[in-house]
C-alpha atoms as a PDB file:
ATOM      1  CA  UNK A   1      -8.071 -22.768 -23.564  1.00  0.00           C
ATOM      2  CA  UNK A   2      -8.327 -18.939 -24.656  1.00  0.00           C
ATOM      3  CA  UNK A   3     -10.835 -18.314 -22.255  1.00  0.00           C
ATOM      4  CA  UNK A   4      -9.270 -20.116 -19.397  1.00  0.00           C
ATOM      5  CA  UNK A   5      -6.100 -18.203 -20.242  1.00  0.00           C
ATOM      6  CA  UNK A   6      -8.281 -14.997 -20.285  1.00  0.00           C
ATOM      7  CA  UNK A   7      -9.928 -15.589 -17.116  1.00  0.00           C
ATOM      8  CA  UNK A   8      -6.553 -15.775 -15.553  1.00  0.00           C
ATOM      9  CA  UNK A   9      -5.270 -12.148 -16.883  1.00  0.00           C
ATOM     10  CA  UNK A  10      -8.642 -10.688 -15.877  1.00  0.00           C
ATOM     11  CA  UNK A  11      -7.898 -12.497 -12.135  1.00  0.00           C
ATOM     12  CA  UNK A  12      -4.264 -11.333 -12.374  1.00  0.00           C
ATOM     13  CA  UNK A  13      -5.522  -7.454 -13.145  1.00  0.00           C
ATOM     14  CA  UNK A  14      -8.163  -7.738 -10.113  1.00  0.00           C
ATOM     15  CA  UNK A  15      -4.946  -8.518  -8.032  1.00  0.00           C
ATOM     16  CA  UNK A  16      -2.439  -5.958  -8.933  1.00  0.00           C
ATOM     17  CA  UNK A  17      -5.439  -3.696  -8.790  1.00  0.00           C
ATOM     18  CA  UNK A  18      -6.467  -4.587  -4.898  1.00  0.00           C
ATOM     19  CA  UNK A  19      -2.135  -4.352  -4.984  1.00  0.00           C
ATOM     20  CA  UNK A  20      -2.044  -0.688  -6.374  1.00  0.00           C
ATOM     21  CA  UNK A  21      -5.580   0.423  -3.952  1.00  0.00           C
ATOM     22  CA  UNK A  22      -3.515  -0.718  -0.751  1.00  0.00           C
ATOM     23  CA  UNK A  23      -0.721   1.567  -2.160  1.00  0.00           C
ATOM     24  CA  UNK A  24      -3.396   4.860  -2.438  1.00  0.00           C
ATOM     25  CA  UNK A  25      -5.229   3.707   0.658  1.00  0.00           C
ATOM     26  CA  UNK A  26      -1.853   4.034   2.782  1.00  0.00           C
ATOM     27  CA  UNK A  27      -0.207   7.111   0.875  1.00  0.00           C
ATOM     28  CA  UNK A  28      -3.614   9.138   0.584  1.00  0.00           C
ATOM     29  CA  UNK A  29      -4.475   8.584   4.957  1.00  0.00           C
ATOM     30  CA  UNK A  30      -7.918   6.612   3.381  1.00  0.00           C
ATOM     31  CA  UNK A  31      -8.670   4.211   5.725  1.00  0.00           C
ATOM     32  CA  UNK A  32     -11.786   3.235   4.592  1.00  0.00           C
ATOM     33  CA  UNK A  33     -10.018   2.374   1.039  1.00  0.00           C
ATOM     34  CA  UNK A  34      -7.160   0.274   3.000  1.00  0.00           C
ATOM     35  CA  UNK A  35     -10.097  -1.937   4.874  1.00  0.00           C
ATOM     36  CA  UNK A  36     -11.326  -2.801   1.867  1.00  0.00           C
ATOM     37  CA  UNK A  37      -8.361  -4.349   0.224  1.00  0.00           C
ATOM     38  CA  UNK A  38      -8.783  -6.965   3.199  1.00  0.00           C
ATOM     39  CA  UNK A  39     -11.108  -9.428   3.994  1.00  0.00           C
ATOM     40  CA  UNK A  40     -12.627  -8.974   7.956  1.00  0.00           C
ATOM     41  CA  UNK A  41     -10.648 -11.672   9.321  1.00  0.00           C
ATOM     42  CA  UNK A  42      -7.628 -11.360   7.109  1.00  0.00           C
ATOM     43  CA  UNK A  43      -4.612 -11.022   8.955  1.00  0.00           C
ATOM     44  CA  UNK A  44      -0.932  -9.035   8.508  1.00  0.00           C
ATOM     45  CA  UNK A  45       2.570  -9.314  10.096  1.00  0.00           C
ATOM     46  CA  UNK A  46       3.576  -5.781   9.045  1.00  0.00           C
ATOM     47  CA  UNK A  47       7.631  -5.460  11.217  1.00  0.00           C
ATOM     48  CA  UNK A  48       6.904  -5.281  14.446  1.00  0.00           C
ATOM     49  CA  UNK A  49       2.426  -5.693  13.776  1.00  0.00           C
ATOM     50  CA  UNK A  50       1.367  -8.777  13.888  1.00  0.00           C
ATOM     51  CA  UNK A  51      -2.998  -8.839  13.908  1.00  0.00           C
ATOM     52  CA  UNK A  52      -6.061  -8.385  12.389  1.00  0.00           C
ATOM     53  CA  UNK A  53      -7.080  -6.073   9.172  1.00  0.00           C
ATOM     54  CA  UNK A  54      -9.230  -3.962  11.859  1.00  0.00           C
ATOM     55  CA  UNK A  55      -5.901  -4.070  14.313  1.00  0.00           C
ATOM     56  CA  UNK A  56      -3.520  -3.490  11.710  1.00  0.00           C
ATOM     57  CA  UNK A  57      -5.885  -0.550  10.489  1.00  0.00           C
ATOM     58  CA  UNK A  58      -5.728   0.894  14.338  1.00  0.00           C
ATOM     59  CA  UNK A  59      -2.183   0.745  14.388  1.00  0.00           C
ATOM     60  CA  UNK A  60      -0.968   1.987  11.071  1.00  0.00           C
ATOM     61  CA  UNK A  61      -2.943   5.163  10.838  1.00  0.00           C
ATOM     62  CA  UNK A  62      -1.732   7.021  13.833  1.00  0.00           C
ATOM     63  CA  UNK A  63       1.925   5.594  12.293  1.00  0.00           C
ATOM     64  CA  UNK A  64       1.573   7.193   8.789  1.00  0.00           C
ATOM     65  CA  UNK A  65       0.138  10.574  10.192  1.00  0.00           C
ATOM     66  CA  UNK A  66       3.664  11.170  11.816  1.00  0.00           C
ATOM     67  CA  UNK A  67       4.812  11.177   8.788  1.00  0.00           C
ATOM     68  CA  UNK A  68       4.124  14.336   6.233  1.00  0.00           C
ATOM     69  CA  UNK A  69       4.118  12.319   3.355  1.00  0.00           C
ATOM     70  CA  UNK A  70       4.536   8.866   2.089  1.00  0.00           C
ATOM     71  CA  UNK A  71       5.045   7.596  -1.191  1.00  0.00           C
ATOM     72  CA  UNK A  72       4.829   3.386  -1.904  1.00  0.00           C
ATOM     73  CA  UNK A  73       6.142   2.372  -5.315  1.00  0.00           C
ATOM     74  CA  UNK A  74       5.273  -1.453  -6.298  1.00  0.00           C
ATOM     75  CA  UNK A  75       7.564  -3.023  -9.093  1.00  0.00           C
ATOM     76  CA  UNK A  76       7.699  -7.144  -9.961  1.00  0.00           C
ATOM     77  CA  UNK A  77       4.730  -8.670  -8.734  1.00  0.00           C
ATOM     78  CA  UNK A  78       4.502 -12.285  -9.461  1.00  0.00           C
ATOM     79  CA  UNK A  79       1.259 -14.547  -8.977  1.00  0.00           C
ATOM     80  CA  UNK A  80       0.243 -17.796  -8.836  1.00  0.00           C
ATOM     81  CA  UNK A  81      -3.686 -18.458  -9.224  1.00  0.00           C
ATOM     82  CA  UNK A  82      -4.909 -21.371  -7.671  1.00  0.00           C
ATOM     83  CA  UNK A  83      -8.693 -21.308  -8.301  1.00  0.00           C
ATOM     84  CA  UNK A  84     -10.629 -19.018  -5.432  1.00  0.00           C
ATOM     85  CA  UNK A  85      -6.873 -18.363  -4.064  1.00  0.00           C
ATOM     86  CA  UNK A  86      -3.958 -16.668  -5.058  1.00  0.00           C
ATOM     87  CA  UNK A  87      -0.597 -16.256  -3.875  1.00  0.00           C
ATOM     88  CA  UNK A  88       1.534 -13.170  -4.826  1.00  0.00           C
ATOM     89  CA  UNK A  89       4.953 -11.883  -4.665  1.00  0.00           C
ATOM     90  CA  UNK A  90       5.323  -7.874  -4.651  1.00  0.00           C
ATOM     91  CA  UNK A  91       8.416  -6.173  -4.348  1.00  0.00           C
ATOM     92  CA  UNK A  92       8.288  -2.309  -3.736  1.00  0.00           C
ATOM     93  CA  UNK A  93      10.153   0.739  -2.270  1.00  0.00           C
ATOM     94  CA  UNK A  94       8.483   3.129   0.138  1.00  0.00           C
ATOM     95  CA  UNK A  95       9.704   6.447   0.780  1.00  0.00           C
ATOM     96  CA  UNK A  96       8.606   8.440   3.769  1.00  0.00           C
ATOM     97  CA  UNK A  97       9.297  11.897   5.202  1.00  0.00           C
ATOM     98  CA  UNK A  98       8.726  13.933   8.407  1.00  0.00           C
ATOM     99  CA  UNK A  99       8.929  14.918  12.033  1.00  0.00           C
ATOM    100  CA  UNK A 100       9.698  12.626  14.571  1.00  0.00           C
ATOM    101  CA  UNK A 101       9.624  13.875  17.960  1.00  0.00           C
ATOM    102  CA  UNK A 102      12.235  16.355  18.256  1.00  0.00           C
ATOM    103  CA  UNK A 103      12.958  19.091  15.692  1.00  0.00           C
ATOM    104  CA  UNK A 104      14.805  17.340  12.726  1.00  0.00           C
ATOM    105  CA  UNK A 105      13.031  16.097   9.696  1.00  0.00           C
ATOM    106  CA  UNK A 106      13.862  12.851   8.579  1.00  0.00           C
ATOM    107  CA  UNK A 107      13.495  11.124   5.455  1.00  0.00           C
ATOM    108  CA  UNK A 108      13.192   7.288   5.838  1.00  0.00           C
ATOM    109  CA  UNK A 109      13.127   4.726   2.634  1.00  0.00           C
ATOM    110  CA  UNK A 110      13.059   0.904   2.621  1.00  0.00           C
ATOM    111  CA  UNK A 111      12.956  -1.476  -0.251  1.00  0.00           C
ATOM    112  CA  UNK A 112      10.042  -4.357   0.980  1.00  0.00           C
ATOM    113  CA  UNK A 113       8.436  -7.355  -0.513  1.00  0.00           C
ATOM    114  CA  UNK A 114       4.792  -7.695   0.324  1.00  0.00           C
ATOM    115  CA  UNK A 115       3.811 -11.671   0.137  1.00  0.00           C
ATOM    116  CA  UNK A 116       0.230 -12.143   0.099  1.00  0.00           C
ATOM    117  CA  UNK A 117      -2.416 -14.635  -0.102  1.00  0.00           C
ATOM    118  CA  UNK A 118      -5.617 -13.944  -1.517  1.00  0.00           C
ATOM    119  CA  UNK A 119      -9.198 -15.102  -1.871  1.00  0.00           C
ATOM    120  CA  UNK A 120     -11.792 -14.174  -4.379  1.00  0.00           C
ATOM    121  CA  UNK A 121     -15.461 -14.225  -2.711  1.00  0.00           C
ATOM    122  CA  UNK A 122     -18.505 -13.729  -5.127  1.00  0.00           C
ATOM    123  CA  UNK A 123     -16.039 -12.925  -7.661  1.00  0.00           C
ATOM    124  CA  UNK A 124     -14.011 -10.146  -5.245  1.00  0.00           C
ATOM    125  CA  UNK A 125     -10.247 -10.432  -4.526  1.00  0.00           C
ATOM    126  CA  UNK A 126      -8.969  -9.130  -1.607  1.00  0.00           C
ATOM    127  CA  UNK A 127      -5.805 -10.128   0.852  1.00  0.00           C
ATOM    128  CA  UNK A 128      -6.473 -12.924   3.343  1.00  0.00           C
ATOM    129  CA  UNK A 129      -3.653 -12.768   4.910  1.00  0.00           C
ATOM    130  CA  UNK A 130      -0.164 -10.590   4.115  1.00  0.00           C
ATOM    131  CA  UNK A 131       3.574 -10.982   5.404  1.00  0.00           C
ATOM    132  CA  UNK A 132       5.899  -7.970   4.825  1.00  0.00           C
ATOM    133  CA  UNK A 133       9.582  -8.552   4.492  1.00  0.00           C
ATOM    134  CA  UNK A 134      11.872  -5.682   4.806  1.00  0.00           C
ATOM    135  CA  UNK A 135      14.719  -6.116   2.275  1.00  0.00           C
ATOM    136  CA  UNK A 136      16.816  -2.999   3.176  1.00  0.00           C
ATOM    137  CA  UNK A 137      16.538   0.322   4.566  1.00  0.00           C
ATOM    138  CA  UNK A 138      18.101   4.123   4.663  1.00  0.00           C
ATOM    139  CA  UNK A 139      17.159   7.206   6.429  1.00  0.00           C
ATOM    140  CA  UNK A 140      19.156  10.497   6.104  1.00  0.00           C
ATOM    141  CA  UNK A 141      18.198  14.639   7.597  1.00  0.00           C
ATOM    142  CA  UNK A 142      16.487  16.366   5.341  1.00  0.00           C
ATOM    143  CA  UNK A 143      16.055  20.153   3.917  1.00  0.00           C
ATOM    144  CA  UNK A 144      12.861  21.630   5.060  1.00  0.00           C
ATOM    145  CA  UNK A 145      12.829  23.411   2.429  1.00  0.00           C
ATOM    146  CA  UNK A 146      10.089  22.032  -0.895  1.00  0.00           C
ATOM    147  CA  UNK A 147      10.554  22.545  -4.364  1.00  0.00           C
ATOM    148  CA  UNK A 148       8.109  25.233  -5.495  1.00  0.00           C
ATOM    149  CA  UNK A 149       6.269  26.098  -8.636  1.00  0.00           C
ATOM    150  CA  UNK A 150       3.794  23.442  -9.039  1.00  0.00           C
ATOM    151  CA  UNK A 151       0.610  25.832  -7.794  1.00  0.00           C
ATOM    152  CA  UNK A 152      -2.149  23.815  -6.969  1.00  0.00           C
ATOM    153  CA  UNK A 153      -1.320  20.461  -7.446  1.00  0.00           C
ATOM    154  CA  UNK A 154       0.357  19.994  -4.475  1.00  0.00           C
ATOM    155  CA  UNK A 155      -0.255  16.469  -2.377  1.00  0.00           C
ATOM    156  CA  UNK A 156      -2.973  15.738  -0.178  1.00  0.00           C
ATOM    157  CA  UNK A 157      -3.520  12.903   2.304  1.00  0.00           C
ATOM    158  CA  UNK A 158      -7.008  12.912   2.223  1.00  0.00           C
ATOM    159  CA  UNK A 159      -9.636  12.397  -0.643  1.00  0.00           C
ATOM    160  CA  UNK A 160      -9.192  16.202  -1.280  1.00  0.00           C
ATOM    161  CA  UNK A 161      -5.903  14.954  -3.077  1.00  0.00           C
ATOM    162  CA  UNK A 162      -6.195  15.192  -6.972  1.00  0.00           C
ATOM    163  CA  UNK A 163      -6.029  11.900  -7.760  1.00  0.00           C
ATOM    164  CA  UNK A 164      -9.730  11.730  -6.355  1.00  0.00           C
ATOM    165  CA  UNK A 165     -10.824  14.738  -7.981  1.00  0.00           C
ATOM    166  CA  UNK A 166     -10.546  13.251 -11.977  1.00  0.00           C
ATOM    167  CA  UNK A 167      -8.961  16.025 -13.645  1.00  0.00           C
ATOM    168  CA  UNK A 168     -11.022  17.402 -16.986  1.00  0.00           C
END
Protein backbone atom coordinates (compact mmCIF):
# COMPACT_ATOMS: atom_id res chain seq x y z
CA UNK A 1 0.00 0.00 0.00
CA UNK A 2 2.97 2.47 1.01
CA UNK A 3 4.62 1.90 -2.05
CA UNK A 4 1.66 2.16 -4.29
CA UNK A 5 0.86 5.38 -2.46
CA UNK A 6 4.54 6.41 -3.06
CA UNK A 7 4.60 5.64 -6.60
CA UNK A 8 1.71 7.95 -7.01
CA UNK A 9 3.50 11.18 -5.29
CA UNK A 10 6.65 10.39 -7.29
CA UNK A 11 4.06 10.32 -10.63
CA UNK A 12 2.29 13.41 -9.24
CA UNK A 13 5.94 15.36 -8.85
CA UNK A 14 6.94 14.17 -12.57
CA UNK A 15 3.65 16.05 -13.53
CA UNK A 16 3.76 19.34 -11.85
CA UNK A 17 7.37 19.19 -12.90
CA UNK A 18 6.63 18.74 -16.93
CA UNK A 19 3.71 21.60 -15.47
CA UNK A 20 6.38 24.10 -14.07
CA UNK A 21 9.09 23.25 -17.47
CA UNK A 22 6.13 24.39 -19.87
CA UNK A 23 5.97 27.54 -17.62
CA UNK A 24 10.12 28.28 -18.15
CA UNK A 25 9.96 26.95 -21.68
CA UNK A 26 7.28 29.77 -22.62
CA UNK A 27 8.58 32.68 -20.25
CA UNK A 28 12.42 32.01 -21.02
CA UNK A 29 11.67 32.02 -25.45
CA UNK A 30 13.18 28.05 -25.08
CA UNK A 31 11.60 26.29 -27.57
CA UNK A 32 13.43 23.37 -27.50
CA UNK A 33 12.41 23.04 -23.58
CA UNK A 34 8.53 23.69 -24.57
CA UNK A 35 8.74 20.61 -27.31
CA UNK A 36 9.73 18.53 -24.86
CA UNK A 37 6.97 18.86 -22.38
CA UNK A 38 4.86 17.29 -25.38
CA UNK A 39 4.71 14.17 -26.90
CA UNK A 40 5.19 14.43 -31.13
CA UNK A 41 1.68 13.95 -31.84
CA UNK A 42 0.23 15.58 -28.78
CA UNK A 43 -2.12 18.12 -29.57
CA UNK A 44 -3.33 21.81 -27.95
CA UNK A 45 -6.38 24.14 -28.36
CA UNK A 46 -4.52 27.18 -26.99
CA UNK A 47 -7.70 30.43 -27.76
CA UNK A 48 -7.80 30.82 -31.05
CA UNK A 49 -4.72 27.57 -31.84
CA UNK A 50 -6.03 24.62 -32.33
CA UNK A 51 -2.96 21.86 -33.73
CA UNK A 52 -0.12 19.95 -33.25
CA UNK A 53 2.87 20.34 -30.49
CA UNK A 54 5.19 21.17 -33.69
CA UNK A 55 2.18 23.71 -34.96
CA UNK A 56 1.46 25.05 -31.73
CA UNK A 57 5.37 25.51 -31.28
CA UNK A 58 5.33 27.54 -34.86
CA UNK A 59 2.69 29.65 -33.78
CA UNK A 60 3.40 30.61 -30.24
CA UNK A 61 6.97 31.71 -30.59
CA UNK A 62 6.65 34.52 -33.02
CA UNK A 63 3.45 35.39 -30.42
CA UNK A 64 5.56 35.60 -27.19
CA UNK A 65 8.50 37.54 -28.93
CA UNK A 66 6.00 40.55 -29.34
CA UNK A 67 5.88 40.61 -26.10
CA UNK A 68 9.05 41.98 -23.85
CA UNK A 69 8.37 39.83 -21.16
CA UNK A 70 6.08 37.23 -19.87
CA UNK A 71 5.62 35.87 -16.62
CA UNK A 72 3.15 32.42 -16.07
CA UNK A 73 2.32 31.73 -12.44
CA UNK A 74 0.64 28.11 -11.84
CA UNK A 75 -1.40 27.75 -8.48
CA UNK A 76 -4.03 24.55 -7.68
CA UNK A 77 -3.20 21.82 -9.80
CA UNK A 78 -5.26 18.81 -9.24
CA UNK A 79 -4.55 15.20 -10.76
CA UNK A 80 -6.01 12.16 -11.26
CA UNK A 81 -3.55 9.12 -12.15
CA UNK A 82 -4.96 6.52 -14.05
CA UNK A 83 -2.07 4.07 -14.65
CA UNK A 84 0.17 5.20 -17.95
CA UNK A 85 -2.39 8.34 -18.05
CA UNK A 86 -3.12 11.21 -16.16
CA UNK A 87 -5.52 13.88 -16.21
CA UNK A 88 -4.78 17.31 -14.59
CA UNK A 89 -6.41 20.45 -13.64
CA UNK A 90 -4.03 23.69 -13.48
CA UNK A 91 -5.18 26.96 -12.76
CA UNK A 92 -2.67 29.91 -13.32
CA UNK A 93 -2.32 33.68 -14.08
CA UNK A 94 -0.09 34.96 -16.86
CA UNK A 95 1.08 38.35 -17.03
CA UNK A 96 2.51 39.82 -20.18
CA UNK A 97 3.97 43.16 -21.27
CA UNK A 98 5.00 45.03 -24.46
CA UNK A 99 4.67 46.69 -27.82
CA UNK A 100 2.03 46.02 -30.02
CA UNK A 101 2.14 47.65 -33.24
CA UNK A 102 1.84 51.21 -32.66
CA UNK A 103 3.72 53.14 -29.96
CA UNK A 104 1.92 52.33 -26.58
CA UNK A 105 3.06 49.62 -24.29
CA UNK A 106 0.57 47.47 -23.02
CA UNK A 107 0.41 45.25 -20.19
CA UNK A 108 -2.00 42.27 -20.71
CA UNK A 109 -2.92 39.61 -17.73
CA UNK A 110 -5.40 36.70 -17.79
CA UNK A 111 -6.25 34.22 -15.14
CA UNK A 112 -6.35 30.51 -17.27
CA UNK A 113 -6.85 26.93 -16.41
CA UNK A 114 -4.66 24.59 -18.36
CA UNK A 115 -6.55 20.95 -18.55
CA UNK A 116 -4.30 18.35 -19.66
CA UNK A 117 -4.01 14.79 -20.34
CA UNK A 118 -0.95 13.00 -20.00
CA UNK A 119 0.92 9.82 -20.82
CA UNK A 120 3.96 8.34 -19.25
CA UNK A 121 6.17 6.38 -21.99
CA UNK A 122 9.22 4.32 -20.66
CA UNK A 123 8.57 5.90 -17.46
CA UNK A 124 8.41 9.78 -19.07
CA UNK A 125 5.37 12.08 -18.56
CA UNK A 126 4.65 14.49 -20.91
CA UNK A 127 1.17 16.26 -22.25
CA UNK A 128 -0.77 14.30 -24.87
CA UNK A 129 -3.04 16.52 -25.46
CA UNK A 130 -3.91 20.16 -23.57
CA UNK A 131 -7.13 22.48 -23.61
CA UNK A 132 -6.66 26.06 -22.28
CA UNK A 133 -9.60 27.85 -20.81
CA UNK A 134 -9.41 31.50 -20.34
CA UNK A 135 -11.15 32.40 -17.04
CA UNK A 136 -10.79 36.24 -17.19
CA UNK A 137 -8.71 38.86 -18.54
CA UNK A 138 -7.34 42.71 -18.09
CA UNK A 139 -5.03 44.82 -20.01
CA UNK A 140 -4.20 48.46 -19.03
CA UNK A 141 -1.12 51.30 -20.68
CA UNK A 142 1.76 51.03 -19.06
CA UNK A 143 4.90 53.28 -17.79
CA UNK A 144 7.90 52.65 -19.87
CA UNK A 145 9.70 53.38 -17.36
CA UNK A 146 11.51 49.91 -15.09
CA UNK A 147 12.31 49.82 -11.65
CA UNK A 148 16.09 50.06 -11.31
CA UNK A 149 18.69 48.86 -8.90
CA UNK A 150 18.79 45.24 -9.34
CA UNK A 151 22.37 45.32 -11.50
CA UNK A 152 22.81 42.26 -13.18
CA UNK A 153 20.11 40.16 -12.52
CA UNK A 154 17.92 41.51 -14.81
CA UNK A 155 15.55 38.95 -17.04
CA UNK A 156 16.50 37.19 -20.00
CA UNK A 157 14.45 35.27 -22.57
CA UNK A 158 16.97 33.08 -23.60
CA UNK A 159 19.16 30.42 -21.72
CA UNK A 160 21.50 33.41 -20.92
CA UNK A 161 18.74 34.14 -18.19
CA UNK A 162 19.99 33.27 -14.59
CA UNK A 163 17.88 30.74 -13.83
CA UNK A 164 20.09 28.61 -16.34
CA UNK A 165 23.23 29.82 -15.10
CA UNK A 166 22.96 28.00 -11.25
CA UNK A 167 24.04 30.70 -9.12
CA UNK A 168 27.19 29.71 -6.59
Amino acid sequence: MVTDELAALLDERAIRRVLLTYCRAIDRLDIELLRDCYWPEATDRHGPFTGTRDEFVAWVGPLLRRHTMTMHHLGNILIDLDGDSAHAETYGVAYHSGEPPGDVRWNYVAGFRYVDTFARRDGQWRIAARVTVIEWTDAWEADRGRIGGFGEYLPRRDRSDLAYRRPA
